[in-house]
Protein backbone atom coordinates (compact mmCIF):
# COMPACT_ATOMS: atom_id res chain seq x y z
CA UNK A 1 0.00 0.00 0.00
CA UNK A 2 1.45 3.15 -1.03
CA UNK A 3 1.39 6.33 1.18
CA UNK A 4 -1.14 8.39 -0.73
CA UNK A 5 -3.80 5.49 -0.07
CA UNK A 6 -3.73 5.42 3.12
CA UNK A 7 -5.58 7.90 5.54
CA UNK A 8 -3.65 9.72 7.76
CA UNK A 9 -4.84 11.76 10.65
CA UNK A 10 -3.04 13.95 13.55
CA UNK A 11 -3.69 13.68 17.27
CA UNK A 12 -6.48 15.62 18.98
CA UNK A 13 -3.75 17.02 20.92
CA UNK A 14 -2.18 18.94 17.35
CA UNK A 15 -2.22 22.52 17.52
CA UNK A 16 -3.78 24.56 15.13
CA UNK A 17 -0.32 26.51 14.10
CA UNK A 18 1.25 23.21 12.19
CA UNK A 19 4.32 23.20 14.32
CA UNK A 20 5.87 19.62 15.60
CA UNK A 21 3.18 17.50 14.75
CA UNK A 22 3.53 14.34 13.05
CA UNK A 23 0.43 12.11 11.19
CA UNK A 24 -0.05 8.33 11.54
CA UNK A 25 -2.32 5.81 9.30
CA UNK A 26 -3.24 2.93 11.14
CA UNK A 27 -3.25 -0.55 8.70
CA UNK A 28 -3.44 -4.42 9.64
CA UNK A 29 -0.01 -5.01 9.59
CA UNK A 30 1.34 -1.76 10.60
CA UNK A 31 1.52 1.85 11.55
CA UNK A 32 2.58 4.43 9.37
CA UNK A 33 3.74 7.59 11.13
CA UNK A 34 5.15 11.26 9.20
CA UNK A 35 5.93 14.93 9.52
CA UNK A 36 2.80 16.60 8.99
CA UNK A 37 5.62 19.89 7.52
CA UNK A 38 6.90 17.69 5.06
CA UNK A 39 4.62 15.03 3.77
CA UNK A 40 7.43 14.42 0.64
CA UNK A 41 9.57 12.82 3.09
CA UNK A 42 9.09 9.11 3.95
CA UNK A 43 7.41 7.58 6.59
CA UNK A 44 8.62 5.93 9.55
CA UNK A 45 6.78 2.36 10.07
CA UNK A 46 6.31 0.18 13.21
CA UNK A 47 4.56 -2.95 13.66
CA UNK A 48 1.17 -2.44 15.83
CA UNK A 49 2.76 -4.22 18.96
CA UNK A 50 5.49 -1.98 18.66
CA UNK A 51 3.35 0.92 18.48
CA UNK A 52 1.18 0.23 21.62
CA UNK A 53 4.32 -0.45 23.92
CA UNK A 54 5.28 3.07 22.70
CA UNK A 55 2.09 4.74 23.55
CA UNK A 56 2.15 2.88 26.42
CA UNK A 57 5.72 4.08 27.68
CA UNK A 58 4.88 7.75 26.34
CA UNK A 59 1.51 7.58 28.66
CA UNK A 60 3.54 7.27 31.64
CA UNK A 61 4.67 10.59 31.18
């Protein structure tokens, strides 16, 4: 699956200025995560188990 099919969303948390926020797309198998600046660039991918030990080691602050 290429980049421009998937659908990519920013975090509630995202200000409204555009500064430091990145943009995931969840799939199956993965999850997809860019610089909302600079979508050109490419995109960092994880595995989902990888992705929710992240969150869950960013959560605790």
């Amino acid at each position: 699956m290429s980049t421009t099919e998937l659908t990519w969303f920013k975090s509630s948390y995202s200000g409204s200025q555009g500064d430091s926020c990145i943009e995931v797309a969840v799939t199956q198998q993965a999850v997809h995560v860019r610089d909302s600046k600079d979508v050109t660039r490419p995109d960092f991918t994880v595995g989902r188990v990888g992705w929710a030990n992240f969150v869950r080691y960013a959560a605790r602050g």
